[in-house]
C-alpha atoms as a PDB file:
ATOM      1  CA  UNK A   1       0.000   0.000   0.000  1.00  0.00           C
ATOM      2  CA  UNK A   2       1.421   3.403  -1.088  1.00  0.00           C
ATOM      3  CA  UNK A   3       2.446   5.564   1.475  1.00  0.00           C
ATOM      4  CA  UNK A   4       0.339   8.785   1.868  1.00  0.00           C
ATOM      5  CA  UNK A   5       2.258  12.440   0.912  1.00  0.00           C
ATOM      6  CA  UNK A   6      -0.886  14.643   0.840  1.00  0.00           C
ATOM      7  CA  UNK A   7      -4.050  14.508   2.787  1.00  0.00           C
ATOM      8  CA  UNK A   8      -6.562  17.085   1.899  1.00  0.00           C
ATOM      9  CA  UNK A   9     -10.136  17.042   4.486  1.00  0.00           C
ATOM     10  CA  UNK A  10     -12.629  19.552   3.707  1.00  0.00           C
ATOM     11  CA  UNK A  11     -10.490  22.018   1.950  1.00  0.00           C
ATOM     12  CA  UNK A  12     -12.074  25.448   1.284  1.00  0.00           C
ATOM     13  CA  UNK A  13     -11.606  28.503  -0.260  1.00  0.00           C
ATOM     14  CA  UNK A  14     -13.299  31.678  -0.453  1.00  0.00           C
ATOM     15  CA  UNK A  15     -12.894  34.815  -2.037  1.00  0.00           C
ATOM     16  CA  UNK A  16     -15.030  37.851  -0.997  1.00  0.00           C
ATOM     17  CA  UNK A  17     -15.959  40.569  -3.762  1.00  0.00           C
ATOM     18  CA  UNK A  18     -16.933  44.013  -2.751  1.00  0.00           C
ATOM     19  CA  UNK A  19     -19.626  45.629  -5.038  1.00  0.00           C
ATOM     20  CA  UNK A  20     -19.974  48.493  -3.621  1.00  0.00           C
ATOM     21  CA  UNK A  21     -20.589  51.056  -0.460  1.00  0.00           C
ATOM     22  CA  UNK A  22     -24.113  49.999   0.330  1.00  0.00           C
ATOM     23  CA  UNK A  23     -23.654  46.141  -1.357  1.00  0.00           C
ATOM     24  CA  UNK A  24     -23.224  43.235   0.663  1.00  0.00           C
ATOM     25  CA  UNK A  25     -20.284  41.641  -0.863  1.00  0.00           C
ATOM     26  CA  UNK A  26     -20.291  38.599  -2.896  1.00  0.00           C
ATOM     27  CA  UNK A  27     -18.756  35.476  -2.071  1.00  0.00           C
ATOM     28  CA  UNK A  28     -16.934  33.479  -4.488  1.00  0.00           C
ATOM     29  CA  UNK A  29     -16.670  30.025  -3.610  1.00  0.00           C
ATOM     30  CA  UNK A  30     -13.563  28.904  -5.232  1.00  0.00           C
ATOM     31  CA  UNK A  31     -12.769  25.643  -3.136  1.00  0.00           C
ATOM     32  CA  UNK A  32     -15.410  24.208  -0.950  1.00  0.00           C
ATOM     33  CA  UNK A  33     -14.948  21.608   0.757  1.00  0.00           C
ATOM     34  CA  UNK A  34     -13.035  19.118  -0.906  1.00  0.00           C
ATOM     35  CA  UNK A  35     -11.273  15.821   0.518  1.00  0.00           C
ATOM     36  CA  UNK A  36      -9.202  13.700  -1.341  1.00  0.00           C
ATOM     37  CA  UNK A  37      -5.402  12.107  -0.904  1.00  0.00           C
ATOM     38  CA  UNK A  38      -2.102  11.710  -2.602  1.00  0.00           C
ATOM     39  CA  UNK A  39       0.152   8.887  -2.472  1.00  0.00           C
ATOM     40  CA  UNK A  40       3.624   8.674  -2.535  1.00  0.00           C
ATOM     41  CA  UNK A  41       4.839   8.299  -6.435  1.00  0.00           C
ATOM     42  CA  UNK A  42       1.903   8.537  -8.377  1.00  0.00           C
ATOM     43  CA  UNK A  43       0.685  11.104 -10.760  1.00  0.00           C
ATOM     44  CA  UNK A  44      -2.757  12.532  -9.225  1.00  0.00           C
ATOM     45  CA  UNK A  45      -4.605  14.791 -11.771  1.00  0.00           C
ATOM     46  CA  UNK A  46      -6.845  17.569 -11.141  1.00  0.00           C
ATOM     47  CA  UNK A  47      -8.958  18.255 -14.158  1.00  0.00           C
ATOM     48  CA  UNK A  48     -12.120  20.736 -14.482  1.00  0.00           C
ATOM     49  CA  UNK A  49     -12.800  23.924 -17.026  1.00  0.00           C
ATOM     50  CA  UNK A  50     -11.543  27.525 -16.630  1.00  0.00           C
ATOM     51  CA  UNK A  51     -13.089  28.495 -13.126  1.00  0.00           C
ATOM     52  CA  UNK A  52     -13.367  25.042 -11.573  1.00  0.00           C
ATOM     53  CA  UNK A  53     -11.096  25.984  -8.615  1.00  0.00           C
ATOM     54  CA  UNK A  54      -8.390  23.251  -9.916  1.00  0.00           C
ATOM     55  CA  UNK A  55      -5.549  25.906 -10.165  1.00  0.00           C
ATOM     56  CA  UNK A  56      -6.658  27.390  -6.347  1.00  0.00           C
ATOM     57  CA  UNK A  57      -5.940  23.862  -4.810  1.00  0.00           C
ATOM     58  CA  UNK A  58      -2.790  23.994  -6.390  1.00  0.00           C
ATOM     59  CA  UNK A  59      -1.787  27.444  -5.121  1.00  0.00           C
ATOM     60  CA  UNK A  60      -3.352  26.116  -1.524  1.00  0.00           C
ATOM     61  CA  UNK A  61      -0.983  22.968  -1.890  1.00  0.00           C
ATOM     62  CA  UNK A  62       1.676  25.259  -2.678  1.00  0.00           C
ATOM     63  CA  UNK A  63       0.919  27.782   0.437  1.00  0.00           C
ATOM     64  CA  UNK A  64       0.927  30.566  -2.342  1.00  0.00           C
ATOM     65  CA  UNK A  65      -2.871  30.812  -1.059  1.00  0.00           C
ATOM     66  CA  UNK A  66      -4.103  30.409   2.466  1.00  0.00           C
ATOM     67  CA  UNK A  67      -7.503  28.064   3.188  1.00  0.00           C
ATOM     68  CA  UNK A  68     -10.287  29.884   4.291  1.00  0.00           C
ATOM     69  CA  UNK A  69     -10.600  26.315   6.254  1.00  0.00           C
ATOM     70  CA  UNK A  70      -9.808  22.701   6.083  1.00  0.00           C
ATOM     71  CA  UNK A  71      -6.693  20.703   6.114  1.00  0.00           C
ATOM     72  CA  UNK A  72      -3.626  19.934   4.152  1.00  0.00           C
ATOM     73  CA  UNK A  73      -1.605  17.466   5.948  1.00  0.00           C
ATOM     74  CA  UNK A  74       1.436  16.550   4.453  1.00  0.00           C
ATOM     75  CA  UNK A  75       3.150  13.932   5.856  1.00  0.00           C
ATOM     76  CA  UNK A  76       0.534  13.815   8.737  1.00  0.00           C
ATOM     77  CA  UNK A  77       1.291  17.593   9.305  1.00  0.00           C
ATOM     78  CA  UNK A  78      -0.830  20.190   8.744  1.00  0.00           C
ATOM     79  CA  UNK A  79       0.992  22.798   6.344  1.00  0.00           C
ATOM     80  CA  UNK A  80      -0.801  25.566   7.558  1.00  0.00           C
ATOM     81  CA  UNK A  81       1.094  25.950  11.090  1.00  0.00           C
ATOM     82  CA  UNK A  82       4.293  25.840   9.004  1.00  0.00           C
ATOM     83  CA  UNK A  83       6.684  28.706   9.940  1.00  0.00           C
ATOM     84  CA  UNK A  84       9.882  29.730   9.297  1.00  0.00           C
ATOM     85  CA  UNK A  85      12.433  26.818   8.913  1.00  0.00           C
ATOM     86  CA  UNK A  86       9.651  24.283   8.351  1.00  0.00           C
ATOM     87  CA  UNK A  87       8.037  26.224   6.327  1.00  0.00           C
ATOM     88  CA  UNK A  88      11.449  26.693   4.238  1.00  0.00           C
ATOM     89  CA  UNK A  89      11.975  23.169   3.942  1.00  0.00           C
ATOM     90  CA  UNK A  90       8.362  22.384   3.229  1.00  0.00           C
ATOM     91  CA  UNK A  91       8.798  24.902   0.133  1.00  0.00           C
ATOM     92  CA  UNK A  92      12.245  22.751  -0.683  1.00  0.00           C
ATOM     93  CA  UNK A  93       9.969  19.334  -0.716  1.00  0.00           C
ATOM     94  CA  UNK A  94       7.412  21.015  -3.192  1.00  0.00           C
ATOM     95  CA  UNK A  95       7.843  22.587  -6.113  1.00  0.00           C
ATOM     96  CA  UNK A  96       6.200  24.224  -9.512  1.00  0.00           C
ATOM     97  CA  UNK A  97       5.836  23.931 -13.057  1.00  0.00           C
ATOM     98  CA  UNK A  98       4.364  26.906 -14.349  1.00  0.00           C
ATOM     99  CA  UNK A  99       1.903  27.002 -17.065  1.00  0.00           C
ATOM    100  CA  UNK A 100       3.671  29.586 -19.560  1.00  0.00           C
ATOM    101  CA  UNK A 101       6.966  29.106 -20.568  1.00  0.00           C
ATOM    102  CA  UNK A 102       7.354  32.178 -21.680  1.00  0.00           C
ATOM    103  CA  UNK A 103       6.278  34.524 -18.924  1.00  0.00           C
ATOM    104  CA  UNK A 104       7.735  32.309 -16.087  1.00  0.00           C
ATOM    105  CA  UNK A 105      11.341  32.945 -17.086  1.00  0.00           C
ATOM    106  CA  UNK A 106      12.884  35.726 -16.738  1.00  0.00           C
ATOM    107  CA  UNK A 107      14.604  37.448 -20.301  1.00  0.00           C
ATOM    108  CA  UNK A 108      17.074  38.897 -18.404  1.00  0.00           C
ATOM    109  CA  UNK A 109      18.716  35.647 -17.106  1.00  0.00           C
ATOM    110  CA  UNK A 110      20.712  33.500 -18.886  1.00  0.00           C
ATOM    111  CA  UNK A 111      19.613  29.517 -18.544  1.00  0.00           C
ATOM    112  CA  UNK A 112      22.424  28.495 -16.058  1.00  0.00           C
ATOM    113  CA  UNK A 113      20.855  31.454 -13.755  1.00  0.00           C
ATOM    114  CA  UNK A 114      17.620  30.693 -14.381  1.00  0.00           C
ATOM    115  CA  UNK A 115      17.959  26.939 -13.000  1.00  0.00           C
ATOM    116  CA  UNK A 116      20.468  27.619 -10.425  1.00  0.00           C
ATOM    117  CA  UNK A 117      18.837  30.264  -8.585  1.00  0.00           C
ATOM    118  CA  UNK A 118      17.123  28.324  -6.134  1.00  0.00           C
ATOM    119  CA  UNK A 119      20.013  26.620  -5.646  1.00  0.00           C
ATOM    120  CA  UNK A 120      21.832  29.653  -4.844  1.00  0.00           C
ATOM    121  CA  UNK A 121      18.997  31.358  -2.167  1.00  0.00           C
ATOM    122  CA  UNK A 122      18.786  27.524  -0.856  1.00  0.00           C
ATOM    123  CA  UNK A 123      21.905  26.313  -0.186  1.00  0.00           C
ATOM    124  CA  UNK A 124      25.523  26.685   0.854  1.00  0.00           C
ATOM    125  CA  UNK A 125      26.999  25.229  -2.896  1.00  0.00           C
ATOM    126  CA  UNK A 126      30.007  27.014  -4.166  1.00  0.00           C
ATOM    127  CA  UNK A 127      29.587  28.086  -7.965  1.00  0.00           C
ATOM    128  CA  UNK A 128      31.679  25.681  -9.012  1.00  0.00           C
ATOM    129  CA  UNK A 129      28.733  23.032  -7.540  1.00  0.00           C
ATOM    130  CA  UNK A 130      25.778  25.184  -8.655  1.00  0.00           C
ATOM    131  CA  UNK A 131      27.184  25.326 -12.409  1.00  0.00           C
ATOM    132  CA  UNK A 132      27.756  21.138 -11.931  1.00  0.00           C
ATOM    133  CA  UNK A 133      24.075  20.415 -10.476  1.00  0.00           C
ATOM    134  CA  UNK A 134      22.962  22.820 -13.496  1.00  0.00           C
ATOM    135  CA  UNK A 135      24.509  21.047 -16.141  1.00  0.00           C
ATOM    136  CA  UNK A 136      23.506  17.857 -14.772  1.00  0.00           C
ATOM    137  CA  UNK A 137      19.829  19.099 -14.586  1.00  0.00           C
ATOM    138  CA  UNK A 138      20.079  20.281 -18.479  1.00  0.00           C
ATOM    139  CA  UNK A 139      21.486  16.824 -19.531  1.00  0.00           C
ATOM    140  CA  UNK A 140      18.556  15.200 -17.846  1.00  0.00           C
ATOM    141  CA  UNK A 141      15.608  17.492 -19.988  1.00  0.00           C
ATOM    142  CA  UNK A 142      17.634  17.306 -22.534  1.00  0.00           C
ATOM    143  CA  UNK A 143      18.897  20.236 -23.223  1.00  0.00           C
ATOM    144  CA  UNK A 144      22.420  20.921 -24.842  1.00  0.00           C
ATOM    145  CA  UNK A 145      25.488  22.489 -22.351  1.00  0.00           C
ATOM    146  CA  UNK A 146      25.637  25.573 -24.662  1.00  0.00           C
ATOM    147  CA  UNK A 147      22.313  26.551 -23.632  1.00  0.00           C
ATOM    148  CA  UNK A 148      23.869  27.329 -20.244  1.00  0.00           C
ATOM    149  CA  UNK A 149      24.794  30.879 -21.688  1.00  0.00           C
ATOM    150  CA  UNK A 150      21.658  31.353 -23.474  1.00  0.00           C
ATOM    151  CA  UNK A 151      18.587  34.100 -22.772  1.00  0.00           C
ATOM    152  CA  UNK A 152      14.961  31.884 -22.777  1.00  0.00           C
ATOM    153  CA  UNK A 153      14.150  34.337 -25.930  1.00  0.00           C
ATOM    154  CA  UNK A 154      16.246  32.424 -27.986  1.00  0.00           C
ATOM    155  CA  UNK A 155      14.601  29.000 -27.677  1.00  0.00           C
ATOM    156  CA  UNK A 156      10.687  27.616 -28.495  1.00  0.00           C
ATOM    157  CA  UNK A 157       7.925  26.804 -26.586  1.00  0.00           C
ATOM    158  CA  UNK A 158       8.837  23.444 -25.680  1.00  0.00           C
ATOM    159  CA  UNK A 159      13.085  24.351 -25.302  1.00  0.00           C
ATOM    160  CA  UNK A 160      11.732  27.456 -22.427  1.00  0.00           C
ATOM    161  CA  UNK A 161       9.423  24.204 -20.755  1.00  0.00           C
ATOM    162  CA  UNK A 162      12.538  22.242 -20.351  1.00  0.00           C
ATOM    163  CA  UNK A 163      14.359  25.084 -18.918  1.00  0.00           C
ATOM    164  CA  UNK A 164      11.284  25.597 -16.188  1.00  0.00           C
ATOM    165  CA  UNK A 165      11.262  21.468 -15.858  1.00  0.00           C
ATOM    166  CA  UNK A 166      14.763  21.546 -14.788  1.00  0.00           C
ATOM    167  CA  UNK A 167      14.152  24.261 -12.592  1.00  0.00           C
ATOM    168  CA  UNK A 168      11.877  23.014 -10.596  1.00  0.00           C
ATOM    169  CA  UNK A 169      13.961  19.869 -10.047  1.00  0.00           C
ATOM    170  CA  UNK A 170      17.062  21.833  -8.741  1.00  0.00           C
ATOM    171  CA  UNK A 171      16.559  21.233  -5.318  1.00  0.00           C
ATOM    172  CA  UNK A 172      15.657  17.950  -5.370  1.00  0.00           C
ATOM    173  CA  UNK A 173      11.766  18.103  -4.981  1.00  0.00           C
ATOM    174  CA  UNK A 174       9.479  15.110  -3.462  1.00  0.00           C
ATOM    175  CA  UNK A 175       6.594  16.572  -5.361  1.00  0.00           C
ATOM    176  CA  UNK A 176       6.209  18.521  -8.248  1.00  0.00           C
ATOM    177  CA  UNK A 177       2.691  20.172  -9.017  1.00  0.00           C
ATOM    178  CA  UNK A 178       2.617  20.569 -12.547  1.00  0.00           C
ATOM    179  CA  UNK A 179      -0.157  23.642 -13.594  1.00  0.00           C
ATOM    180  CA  UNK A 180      -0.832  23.152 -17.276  1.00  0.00           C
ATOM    181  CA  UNK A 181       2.656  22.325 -17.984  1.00  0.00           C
ATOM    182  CA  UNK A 182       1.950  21.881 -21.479  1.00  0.00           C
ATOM    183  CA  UNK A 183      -1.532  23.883 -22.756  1.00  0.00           C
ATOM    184  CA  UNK A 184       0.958  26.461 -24.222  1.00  0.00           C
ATOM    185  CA  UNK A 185       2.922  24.301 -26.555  1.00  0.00           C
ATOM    186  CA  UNK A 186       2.000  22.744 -29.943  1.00  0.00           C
ATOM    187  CA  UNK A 187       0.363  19.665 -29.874  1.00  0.00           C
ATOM    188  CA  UNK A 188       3.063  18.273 -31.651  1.00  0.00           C
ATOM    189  CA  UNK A 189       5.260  18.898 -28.328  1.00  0.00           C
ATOM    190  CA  UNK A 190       2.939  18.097 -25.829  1.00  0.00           C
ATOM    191  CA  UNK A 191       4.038  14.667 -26.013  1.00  0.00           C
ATOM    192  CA  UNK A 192       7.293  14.394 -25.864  1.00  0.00           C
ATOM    193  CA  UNK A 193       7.345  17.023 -22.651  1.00  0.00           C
ATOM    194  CA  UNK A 194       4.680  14.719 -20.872  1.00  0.00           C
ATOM    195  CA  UNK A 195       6.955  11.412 -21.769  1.00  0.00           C
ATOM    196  CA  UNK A 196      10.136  13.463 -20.339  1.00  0.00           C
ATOM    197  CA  UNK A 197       7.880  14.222 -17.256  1.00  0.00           C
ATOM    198  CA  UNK A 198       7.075  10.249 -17.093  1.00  0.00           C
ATOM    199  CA  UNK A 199      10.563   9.781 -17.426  1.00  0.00           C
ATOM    200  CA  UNK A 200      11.709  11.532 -14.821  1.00  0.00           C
ATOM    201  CA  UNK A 201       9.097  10.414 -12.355  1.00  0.00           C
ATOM    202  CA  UNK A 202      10.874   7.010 -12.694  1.00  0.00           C
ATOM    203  CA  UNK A 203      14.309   8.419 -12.384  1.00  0.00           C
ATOM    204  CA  UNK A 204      13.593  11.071  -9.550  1.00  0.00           C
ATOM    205  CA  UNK A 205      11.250   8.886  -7.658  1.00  0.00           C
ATOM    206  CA  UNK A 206       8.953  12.496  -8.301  1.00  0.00           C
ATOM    207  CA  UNK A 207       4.741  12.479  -6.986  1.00  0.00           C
ATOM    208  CA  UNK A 208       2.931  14.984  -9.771  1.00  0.00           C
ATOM    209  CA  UNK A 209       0.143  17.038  -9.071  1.00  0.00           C
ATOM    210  CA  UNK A 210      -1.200  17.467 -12.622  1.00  0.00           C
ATOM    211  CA  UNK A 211      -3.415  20.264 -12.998  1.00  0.00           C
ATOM    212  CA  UNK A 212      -5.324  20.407 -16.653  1.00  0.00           C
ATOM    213  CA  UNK A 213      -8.896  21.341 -18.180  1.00  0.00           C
ATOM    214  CA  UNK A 214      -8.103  18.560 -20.704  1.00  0.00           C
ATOM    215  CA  UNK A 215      -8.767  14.965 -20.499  1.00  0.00           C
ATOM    216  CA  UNK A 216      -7.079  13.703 -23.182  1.00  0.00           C
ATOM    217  CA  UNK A 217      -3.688  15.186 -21.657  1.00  0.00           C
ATOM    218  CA  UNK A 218      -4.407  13.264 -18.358  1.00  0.00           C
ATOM    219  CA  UNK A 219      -5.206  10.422 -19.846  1.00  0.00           C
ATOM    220  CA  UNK A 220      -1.813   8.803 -20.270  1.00  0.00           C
ATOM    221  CA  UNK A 221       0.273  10.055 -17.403  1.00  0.00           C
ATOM    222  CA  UNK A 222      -2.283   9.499 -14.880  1.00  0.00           C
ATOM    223  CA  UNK A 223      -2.548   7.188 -12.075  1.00  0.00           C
ATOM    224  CA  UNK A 224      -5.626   8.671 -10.543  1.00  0.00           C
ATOM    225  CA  UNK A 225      -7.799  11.674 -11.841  1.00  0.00           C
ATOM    226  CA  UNK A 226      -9.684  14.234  -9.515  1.00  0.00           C
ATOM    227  CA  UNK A 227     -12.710  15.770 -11.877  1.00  0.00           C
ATOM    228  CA  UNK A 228     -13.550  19.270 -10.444  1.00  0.00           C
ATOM    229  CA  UNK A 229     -17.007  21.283 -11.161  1.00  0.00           C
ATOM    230  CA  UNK A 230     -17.547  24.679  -9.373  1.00  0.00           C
ATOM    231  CA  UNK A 231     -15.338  24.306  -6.638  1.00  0.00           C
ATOM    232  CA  UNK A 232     -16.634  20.442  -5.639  1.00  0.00           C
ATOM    233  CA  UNK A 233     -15.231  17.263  -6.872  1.00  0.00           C
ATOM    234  CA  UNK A 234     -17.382  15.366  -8.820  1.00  0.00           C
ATOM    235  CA  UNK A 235     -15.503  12.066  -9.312  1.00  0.00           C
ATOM    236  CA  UNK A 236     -12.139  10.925  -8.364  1.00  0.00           C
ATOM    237  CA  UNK A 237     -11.233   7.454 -10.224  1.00  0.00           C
ATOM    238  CA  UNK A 238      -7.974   5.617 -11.081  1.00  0.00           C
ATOM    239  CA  UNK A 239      -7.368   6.647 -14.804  1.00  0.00           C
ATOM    240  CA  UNK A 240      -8.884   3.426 -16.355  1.00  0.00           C
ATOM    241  CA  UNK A 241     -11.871   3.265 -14.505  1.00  0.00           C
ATOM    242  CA  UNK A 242     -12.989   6.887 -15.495  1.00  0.00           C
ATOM    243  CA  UNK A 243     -12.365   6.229 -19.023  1.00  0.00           C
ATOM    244  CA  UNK A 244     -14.346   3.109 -19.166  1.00  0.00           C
ATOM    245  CA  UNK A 245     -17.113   3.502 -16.107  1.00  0.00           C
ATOM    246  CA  UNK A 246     -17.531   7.289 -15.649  1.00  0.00           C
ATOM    247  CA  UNK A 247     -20.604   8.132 -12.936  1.00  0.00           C
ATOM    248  CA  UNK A 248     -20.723  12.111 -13.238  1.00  0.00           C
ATOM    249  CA  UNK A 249     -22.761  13.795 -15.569  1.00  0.00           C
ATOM    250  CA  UNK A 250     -20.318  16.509 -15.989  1.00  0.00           C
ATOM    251  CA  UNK A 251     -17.523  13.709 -16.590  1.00  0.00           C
ATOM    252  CA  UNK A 252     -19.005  12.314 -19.117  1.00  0.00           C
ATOM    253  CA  UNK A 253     -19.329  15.624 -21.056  1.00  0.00           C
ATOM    254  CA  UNK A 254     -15.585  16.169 -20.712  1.00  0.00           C
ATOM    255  CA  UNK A 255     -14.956  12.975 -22.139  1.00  0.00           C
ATOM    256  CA  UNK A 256     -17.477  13.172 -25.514  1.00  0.00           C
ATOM    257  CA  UNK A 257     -15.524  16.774 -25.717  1.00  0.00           C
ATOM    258  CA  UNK A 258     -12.315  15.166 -26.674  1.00  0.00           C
ATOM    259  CA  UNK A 259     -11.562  14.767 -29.953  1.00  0.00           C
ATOM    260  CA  UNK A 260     -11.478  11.766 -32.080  1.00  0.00           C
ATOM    261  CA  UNK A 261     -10.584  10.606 -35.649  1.00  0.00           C
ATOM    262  CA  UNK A 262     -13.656   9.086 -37.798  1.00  0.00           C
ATOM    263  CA  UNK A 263     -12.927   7.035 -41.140  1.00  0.00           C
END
């Protein structure tokens, strides 16, 4: 039996709106009240439309957000009482793929101080290390060693991705939540960054959070899929059995939405 990493109980989050001076303000329900798991080396995706509250739980997970209330116990502890040196390590343990290659990256850097930053504010490695863990990072996405002196503007969609992959793997990460990783790249490279992420799962010993709106991404990285609707979850199945047996009404729509090719 897989050991536990993430236990999420009644997990909410609300946003309040102010209309106005004499308007009671509205309440957006982004998160409410969800309860699910995640165990130790599986990929666990989080799928819904625009607006589903997918990408909250992933900034909750994250502790870029804070729960309005609920529980997210990693490890058995609850991440919300995290402070200072926990907290720091807890950030260590998790870590982010960002949705845009493009916009997470800054033009100003050059690739071996993109990746090595967090290596730099994180530990006590001389340059000489840094530059070594770098390289060895860029070999593993691959990604050529005369990249290391490039700016992000000179690569594609899918080159930039690779650059934010081995980022997020610089310090060694237990769990990597992956937001969209690969919406912004031609179909023609979503598949070869999703088998590098598989890849390096295996190699890393990584546990993905995979956040997407599309169910034909999921479908072949997935162990287990969490279906989100307006903040609730509607279904949570291993990968096979939501293909083949799916209950909600909503997952069912999601799956006659994805495209197929007719003779």
């Amino acid at each position: 039996m897989s050991e536990v990493v993430y236990e999420i109980k009644n997990l909410k989050k609300y946003y309040e709106i102010n209309l106005g001076l004499f308007k009671k303000p509205k309440i957006i329900k982004a998160v409410n009240g969800i309860s699910f798991n995640v165990k130790k080396g599986e990929v666990l995706s989080i799928v819904g439309e625009s607006g589903c509250g997918k990408s909250t739980t992933a900034k909750l997970l994250l502790k870029i957000e804070e729960p309005t209330s609920g529980e997210i116990l990693f490890y058995g502890k609850d991440i919300t009482e995290l402070k200072h040196e926990e907290l720091k390590e807890y950030r260590k343990k998790v870590q982010i793929i960002f949705q845009d290659p493009y916009s997470s990256l800054n033009p100003r850097w050059k690739v071996g101080s993109i990746i090595g930053e967090p290596l730099k504010l994180n530990t006590d490695m001389s340059d000489k290390e840094i530059k070594e863990r770098v390289l060895y990072l860029m070999e593993k996405v691959g990604m050529e060693p005369d990249w290391y002196e490039r700016y992000p503007h000179q690569f594609s969609g899918g080159q930039r991705q690779r650059i934010g992959i081995a980022r997020a793997l610089a310090l060694n990460p237990e769990i990597i939540v992956c937001d969209e990783p690969v919406s912004a790249l031609d179909v023609s490279i979503q598949a070869q960054v999703l088998n590098l992420l598989l890849d390096l799962q295996k190699e890393f010993n990584l546990t993905y959070v995979f956040i997407s709106h599309d169910l034909s991404v999921v479908e072949h990285i997935s162990d287990r899929i969490v279906v989100m609707y307006f903040g609730d979850i509607v279904e949570l199945k291993s990968v096979d059995d939501l293909f083949t047996n799916p209950e909600a009404d909503y997952t069912k729509k999601l799956l006659s939405a994805i495209p197929t090719i007719k003779d």
